[in-house]
C-alpha atoms as a PDB file:
ATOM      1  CA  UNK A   1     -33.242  29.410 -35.709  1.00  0.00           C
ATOM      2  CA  UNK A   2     -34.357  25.859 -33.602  1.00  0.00           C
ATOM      3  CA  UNK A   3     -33.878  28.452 -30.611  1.00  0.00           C
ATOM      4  CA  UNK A   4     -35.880  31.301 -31.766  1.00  0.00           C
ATOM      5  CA  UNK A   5     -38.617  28.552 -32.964  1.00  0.00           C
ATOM      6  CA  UNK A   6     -38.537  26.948 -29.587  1.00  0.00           C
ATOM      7  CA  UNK A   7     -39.794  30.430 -27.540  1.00  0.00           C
ATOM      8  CA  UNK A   8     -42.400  31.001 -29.841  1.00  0.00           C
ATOM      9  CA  UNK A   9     -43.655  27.816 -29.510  1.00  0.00           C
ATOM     10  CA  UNK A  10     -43.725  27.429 -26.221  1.00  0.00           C
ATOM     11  CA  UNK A  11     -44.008  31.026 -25.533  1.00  0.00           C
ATOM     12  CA  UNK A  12     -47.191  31.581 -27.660  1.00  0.00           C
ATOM     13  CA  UNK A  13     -48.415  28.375 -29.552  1.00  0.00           C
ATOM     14  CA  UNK A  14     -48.392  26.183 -26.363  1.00  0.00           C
ATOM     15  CA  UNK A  15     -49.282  29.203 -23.710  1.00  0.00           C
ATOM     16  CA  UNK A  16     -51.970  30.114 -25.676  1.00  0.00           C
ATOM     17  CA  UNK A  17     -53.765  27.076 -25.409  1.00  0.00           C
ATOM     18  CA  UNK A  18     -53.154  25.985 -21.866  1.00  0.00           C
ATOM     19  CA  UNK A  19     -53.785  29.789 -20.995  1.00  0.00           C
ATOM     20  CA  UNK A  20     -56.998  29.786 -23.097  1.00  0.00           C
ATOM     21  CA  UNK A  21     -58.520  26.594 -24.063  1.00  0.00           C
ATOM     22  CA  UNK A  22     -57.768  24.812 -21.014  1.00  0.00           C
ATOM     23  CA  UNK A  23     -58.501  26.079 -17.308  1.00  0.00           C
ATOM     24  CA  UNK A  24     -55.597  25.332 -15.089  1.00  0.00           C
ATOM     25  CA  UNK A  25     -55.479  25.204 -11.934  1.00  0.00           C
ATOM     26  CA  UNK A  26     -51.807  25.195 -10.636  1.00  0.00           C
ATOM     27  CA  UNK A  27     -51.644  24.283  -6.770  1.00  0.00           C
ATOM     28  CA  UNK A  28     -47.885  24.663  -4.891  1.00  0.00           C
ATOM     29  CA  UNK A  29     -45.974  26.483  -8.141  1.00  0.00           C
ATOM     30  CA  UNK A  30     -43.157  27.761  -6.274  1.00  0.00           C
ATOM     31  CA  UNK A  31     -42.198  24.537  -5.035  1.00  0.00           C
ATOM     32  CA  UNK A  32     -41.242  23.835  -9.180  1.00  0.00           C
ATOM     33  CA  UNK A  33     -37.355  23.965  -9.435  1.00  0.00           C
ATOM     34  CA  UNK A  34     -36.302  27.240 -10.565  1.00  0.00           C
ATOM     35  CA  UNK A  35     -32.712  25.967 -11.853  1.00  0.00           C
ATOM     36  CA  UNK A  36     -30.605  22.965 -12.574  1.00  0.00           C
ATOM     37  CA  UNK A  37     -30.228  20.641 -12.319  1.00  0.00           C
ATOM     38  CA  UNK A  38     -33.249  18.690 -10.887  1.00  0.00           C
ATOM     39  CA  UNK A  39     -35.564  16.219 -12.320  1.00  0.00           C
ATOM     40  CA  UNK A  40     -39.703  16.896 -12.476  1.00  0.00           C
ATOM     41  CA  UNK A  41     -41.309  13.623 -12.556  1.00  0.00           C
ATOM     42  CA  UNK A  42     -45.086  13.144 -13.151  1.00  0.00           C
ATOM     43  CA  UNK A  43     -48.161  10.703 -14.206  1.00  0.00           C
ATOM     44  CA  UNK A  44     -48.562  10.633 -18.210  1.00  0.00           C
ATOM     45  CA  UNK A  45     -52.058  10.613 -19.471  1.00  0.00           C
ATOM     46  CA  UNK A  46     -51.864  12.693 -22.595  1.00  0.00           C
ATOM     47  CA  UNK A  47     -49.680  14.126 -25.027  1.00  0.00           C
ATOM     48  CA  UNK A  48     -50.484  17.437 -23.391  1.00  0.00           C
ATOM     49  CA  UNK A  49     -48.643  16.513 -20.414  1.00  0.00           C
ATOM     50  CA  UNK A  50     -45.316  17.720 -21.698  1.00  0.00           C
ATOM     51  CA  UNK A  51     -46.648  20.810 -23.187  1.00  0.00           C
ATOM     52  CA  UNK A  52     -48.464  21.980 -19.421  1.00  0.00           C
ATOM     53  CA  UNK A  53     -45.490  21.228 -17.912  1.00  0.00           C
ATOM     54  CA  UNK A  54     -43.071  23.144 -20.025  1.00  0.00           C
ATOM     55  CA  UNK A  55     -45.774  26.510 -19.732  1.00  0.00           C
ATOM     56  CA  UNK A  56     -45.098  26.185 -16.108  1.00  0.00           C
ATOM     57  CA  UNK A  57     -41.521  27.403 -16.292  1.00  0.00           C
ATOM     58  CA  UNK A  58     -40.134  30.390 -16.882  1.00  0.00           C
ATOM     59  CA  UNK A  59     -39.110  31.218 -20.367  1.00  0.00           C
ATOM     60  CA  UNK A  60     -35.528  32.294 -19.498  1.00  0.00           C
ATOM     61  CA  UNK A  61     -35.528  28.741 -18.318  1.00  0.00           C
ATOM     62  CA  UNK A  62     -36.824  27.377 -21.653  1.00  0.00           C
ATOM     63  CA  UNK A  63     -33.226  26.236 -22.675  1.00  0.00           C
ATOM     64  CA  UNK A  64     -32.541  24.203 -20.038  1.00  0.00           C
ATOM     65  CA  UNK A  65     -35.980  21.708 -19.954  1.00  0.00           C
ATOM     66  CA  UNK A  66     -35.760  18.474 -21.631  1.00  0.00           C
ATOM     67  CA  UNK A  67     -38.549  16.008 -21.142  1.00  0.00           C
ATOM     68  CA  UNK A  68     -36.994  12.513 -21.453  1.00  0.00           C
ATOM     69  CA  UNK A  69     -39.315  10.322 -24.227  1.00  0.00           C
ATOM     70  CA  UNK A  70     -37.860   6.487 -25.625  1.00  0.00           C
ATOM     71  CA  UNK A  71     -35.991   7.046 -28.567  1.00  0.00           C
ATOM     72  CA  UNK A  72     -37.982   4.933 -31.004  1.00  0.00           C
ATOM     73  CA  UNK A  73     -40.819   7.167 -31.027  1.00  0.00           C
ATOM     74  CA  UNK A  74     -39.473  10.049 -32.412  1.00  0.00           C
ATOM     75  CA  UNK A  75     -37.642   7.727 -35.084  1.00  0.00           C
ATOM     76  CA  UNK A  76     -40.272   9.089 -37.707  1.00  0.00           C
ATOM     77  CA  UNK A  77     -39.248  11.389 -40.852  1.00  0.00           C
ATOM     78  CA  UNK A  78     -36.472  13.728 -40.370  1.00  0.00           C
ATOM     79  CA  UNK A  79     -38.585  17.091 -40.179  1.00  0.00           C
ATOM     80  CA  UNK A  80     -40.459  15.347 -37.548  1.00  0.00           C
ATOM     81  CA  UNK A  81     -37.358  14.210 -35.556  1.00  0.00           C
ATOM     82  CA  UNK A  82     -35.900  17.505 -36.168  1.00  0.00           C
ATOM     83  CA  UNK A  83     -38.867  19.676 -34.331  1.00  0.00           C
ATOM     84  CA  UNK A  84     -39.481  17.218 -31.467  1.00  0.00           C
ATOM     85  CA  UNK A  85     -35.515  17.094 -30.709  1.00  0.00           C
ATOM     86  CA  UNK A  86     -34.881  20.808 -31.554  1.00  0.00           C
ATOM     87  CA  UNK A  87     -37.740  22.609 -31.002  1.00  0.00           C
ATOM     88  CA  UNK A  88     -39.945  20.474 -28.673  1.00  0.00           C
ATOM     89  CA  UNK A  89     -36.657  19.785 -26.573  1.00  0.00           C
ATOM     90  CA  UNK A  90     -36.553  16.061 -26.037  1.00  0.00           C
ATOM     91  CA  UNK A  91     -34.358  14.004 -24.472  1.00  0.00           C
ATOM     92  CA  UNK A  92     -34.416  10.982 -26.514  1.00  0.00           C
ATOM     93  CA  UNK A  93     -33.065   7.237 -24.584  1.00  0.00           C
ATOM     94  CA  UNK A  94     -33.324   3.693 -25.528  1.00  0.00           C
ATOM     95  CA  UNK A  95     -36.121   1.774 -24.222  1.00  0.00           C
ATOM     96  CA  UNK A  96     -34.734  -1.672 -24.945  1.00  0.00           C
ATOM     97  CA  UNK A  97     -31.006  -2.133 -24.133  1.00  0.00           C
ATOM     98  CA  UNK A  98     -29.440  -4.681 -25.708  1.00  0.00           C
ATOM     99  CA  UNK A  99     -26.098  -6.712 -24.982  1.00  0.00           C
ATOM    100  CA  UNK A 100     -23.083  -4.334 -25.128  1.00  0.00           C
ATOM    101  CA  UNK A 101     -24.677  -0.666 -24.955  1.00  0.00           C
ATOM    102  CA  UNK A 102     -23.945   1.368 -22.934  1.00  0.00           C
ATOM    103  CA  UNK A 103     -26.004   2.719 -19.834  1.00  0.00           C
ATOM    104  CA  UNK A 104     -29.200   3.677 -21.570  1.00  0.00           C
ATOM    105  CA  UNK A 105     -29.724   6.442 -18.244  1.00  0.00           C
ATOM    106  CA  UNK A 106     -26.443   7.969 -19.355  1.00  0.00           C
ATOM    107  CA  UNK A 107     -27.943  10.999 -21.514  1.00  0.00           C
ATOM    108  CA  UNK A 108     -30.242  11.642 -18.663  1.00  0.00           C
ATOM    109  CA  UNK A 109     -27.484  11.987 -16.334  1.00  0.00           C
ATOM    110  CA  UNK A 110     -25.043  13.981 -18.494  1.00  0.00           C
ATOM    111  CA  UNK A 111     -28.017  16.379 -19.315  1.00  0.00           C
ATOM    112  CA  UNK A 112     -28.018  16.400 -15.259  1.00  0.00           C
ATOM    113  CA  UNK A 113     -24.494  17.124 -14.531  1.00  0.00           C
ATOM    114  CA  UNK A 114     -24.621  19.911 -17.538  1.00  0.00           C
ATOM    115  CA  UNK A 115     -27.518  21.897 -14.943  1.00  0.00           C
ATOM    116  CA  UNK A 116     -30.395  20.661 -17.063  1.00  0.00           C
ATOM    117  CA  UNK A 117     -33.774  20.470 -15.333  1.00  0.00           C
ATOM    118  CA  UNK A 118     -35.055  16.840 -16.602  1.00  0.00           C
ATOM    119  CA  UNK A 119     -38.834  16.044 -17.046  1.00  0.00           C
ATOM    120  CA  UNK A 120     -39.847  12.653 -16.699  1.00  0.00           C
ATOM    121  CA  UNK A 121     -42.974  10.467 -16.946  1.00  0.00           C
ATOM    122  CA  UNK A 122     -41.818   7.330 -15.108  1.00  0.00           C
ATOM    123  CA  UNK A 123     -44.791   5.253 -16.021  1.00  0.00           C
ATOM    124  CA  UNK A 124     -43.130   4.650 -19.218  1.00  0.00           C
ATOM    125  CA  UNK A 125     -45.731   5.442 -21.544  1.00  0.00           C
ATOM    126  CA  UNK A 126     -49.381   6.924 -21.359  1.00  0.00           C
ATOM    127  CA  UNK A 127     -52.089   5.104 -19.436  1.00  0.00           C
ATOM    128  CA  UNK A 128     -56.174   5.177 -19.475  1.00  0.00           C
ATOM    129  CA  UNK A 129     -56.919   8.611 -18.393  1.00  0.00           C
ATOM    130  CA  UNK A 130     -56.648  10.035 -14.455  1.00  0.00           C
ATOM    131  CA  UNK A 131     -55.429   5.651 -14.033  1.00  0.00           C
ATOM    132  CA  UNK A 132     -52.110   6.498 -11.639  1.00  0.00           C
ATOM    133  CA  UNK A 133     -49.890   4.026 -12.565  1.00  0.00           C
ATOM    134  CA  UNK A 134     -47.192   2.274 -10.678  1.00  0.00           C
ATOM    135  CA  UNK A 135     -44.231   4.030 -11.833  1.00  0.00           C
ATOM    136  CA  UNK A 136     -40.839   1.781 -13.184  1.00  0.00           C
ATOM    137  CA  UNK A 137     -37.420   1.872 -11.536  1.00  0.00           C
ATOM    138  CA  UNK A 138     -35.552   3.502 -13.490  1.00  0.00           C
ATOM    139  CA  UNK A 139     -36.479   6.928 -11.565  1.00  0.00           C
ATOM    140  CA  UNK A 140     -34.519   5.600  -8.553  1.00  0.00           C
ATOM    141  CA  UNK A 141     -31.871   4.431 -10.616  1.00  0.00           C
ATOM    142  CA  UNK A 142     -31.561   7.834 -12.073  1.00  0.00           C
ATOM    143  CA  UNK A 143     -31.445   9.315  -8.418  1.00  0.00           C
ATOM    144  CA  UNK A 144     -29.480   6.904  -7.344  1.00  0.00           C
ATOM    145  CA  UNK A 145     -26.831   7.940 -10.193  1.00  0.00           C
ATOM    146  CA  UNK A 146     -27.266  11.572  -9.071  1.00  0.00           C
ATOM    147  CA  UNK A 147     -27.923  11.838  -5.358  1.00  0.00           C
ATOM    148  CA  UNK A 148     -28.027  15.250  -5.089  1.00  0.00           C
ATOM    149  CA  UNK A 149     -30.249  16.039  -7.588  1.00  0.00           C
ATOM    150  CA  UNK A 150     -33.931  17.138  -6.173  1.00  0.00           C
ATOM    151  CA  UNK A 151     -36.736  15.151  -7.905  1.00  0.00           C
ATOM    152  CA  UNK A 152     -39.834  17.142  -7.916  1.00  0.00           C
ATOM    153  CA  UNK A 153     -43.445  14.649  -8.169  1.00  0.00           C
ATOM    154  CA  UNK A 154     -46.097  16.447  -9.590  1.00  0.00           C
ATOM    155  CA  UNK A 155     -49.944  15.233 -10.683  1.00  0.00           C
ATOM    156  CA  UNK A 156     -51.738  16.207 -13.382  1.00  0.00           C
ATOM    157  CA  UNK A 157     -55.484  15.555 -13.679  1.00  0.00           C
ATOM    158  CA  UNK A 158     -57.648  16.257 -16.411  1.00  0.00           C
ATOM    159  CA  UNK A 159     -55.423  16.277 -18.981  1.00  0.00           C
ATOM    160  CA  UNK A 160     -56.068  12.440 -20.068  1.00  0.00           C
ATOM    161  CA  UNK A 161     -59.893  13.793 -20.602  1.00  0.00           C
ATOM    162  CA  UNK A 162     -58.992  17.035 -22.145  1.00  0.00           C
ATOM    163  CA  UNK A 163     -56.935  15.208 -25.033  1.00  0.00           C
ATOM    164  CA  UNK A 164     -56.958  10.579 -24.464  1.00  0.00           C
ATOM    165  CA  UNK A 165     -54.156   8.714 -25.932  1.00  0.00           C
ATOM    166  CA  UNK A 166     -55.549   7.762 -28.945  1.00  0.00           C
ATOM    167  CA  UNK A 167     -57.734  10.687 -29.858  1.00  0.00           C
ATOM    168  CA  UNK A 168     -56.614  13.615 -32.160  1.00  0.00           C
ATOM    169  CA  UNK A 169     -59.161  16.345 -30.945  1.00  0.00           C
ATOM    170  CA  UNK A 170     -58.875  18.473 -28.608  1.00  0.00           C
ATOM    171  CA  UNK A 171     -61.896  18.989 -25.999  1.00  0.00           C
ATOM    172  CA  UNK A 172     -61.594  22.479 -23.254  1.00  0.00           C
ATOM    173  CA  UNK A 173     -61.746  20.499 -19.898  1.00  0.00           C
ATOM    174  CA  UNK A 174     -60.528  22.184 -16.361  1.00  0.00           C
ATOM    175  CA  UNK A 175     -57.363  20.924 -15.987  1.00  0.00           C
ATOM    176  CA  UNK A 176     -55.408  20.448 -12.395  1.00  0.00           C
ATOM    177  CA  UNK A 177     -51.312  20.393 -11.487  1.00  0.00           C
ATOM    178  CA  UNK A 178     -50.097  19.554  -7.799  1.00  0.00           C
ATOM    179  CA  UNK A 179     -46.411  20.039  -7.551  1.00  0.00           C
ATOM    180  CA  UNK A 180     -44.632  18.138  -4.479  1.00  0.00           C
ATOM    181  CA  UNK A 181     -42.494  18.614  -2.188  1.00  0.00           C
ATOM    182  CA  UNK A 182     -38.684  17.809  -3.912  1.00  0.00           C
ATOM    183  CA  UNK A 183     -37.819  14.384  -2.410  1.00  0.00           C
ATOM    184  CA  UNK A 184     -33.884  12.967  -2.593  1.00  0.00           C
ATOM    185  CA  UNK A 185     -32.280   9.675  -2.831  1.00  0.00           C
ATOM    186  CA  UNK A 186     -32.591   7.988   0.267  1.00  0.00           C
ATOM    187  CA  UNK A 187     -29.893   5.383   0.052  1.00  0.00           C
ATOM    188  CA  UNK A 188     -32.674   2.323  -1.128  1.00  0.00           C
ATOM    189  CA  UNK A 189     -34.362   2.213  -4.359  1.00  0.00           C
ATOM    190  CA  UNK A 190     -37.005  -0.156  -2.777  1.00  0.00           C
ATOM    191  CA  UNK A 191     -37.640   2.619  -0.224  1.00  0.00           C
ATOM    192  CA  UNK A 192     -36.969   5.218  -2.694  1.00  0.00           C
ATOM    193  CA  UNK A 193     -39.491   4.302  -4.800  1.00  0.00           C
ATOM    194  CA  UNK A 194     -42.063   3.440  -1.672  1.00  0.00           C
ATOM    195  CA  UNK A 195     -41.621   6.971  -0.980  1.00  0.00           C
ATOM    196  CA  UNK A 196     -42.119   8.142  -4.448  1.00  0.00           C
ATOM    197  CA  UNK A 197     -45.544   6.619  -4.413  1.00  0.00           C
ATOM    198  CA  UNK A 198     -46.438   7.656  -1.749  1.00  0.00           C
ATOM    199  CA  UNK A 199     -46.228  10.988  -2.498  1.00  0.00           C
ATOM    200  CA  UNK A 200     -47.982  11.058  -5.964  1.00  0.00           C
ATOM    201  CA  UNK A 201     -51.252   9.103  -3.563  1.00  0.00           C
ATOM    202  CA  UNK A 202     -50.927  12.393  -1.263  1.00  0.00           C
ATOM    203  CA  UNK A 203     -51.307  14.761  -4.101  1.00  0.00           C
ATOM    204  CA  UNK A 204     -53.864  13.072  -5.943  1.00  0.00           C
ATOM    205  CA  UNK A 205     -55.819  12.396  -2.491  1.00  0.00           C
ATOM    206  CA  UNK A 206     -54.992  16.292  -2.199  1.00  0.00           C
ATOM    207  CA  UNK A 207     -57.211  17.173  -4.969  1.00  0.00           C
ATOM    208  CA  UNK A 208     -59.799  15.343  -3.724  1.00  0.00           C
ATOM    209  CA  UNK A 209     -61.402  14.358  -7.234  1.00  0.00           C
ATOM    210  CA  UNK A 210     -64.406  12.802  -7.927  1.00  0.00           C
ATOM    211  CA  UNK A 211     -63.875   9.181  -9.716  1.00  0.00           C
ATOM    212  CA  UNK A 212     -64.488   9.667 -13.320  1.00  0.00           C
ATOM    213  CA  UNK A 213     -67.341   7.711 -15.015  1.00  0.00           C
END
């Protein structure tokens, strides 16, 4: 039943919209993983971020994307834990660890070692709209944990207009994604994450927006 919910959903609910009411413009597609595992990590503006990214993918591949969100904010009622783990897909970890857990990266890396294609919003949580921010370490720690795992970087712009964090209402805005090249663990998390920077500047600079006022 959670299975058949989770096609229409994202097969019709979610396509319809980002088909419809949004314009997207997708730039480098085929360089999105096209099986497991692998990790898609991106800027988080808006609560629509997840959704784009899922419509991206093939449905046959629906089963196997999990976007990774802290577990405390889906600790609501039990219908609404139910859709966002069952239907919505999520990959639910600790953001605070406390003294005797275990490693809070673990789910993420079982999901990986299962052939599960991970999607990630290493900024931690949403930030003021088309603001890249710096993103946290745990993405290299996750890479560092699976080396051979492809991490795909990928911008989104527009998205933080098109629905704010905060706001309820949805407003049709052109909407942009700029999928990277897959980049690997290179031994350093320092460098690692130098390099992971660097290439969410080149695909924002790619786009060329204009500064929003």
């Amino acid at each position: 039943m959670a299975r058949l919910l989770r096609f229409i959903f994202y097969g019709g609910i979610v396509r319809l919209i980002v088909l419809i009411v949004l314009g997207l413009n997708v730039r480098h597609r085929e360089r999105l993983p096209t099986l497991g595992p692998a990790i898609v990590v991106a800027n988080h503006n808006s609560h629509l971020d997840t959704m784009v990214l899922m419509s991206l993918f093939p449905l046959r591949l629906l089963p196997k994307l999990h976007p990774v969100a802290a577990m405390d904010y889906f600790l609501g009622s039990r219908l609404f834990s139910w859709f966002t783990l069952k239907v919505i897909g999520i990959l639910p970890i600790k953001r605070k660890v406390e003294r005797g857990d275990d490693n809070p990266l673990e789910p993420c890396n079982q999901a990986l070692r299962d052939g599960q294609v991970l999607i990630v919003f290493p900024e931690g949580s949403r930030g003021e709209p088309e603001q890249l921010q710096s993103f946290k370490g745990s993405i290299a720690r996750l890479a560092e944990n699976n080396p051979a795992v492809p991490i795909v970087p990928v911008f989104l712009h527009g998205l933080g207009k098109a629905l704010p964090k905060g706001e309820a209402i949805l407003v049709p805005f052109f909407c942009d994604v700029l999928v990277g090249e897959p980049l690997r663990w290179t031994g350093d998390r320092r460098r690692y994450m130098r390099e992971l920077d660097e290439r969410m500047k080149l695909l924002a600079s790619e786009g060329n927006f204009p500064s929003w006022e």
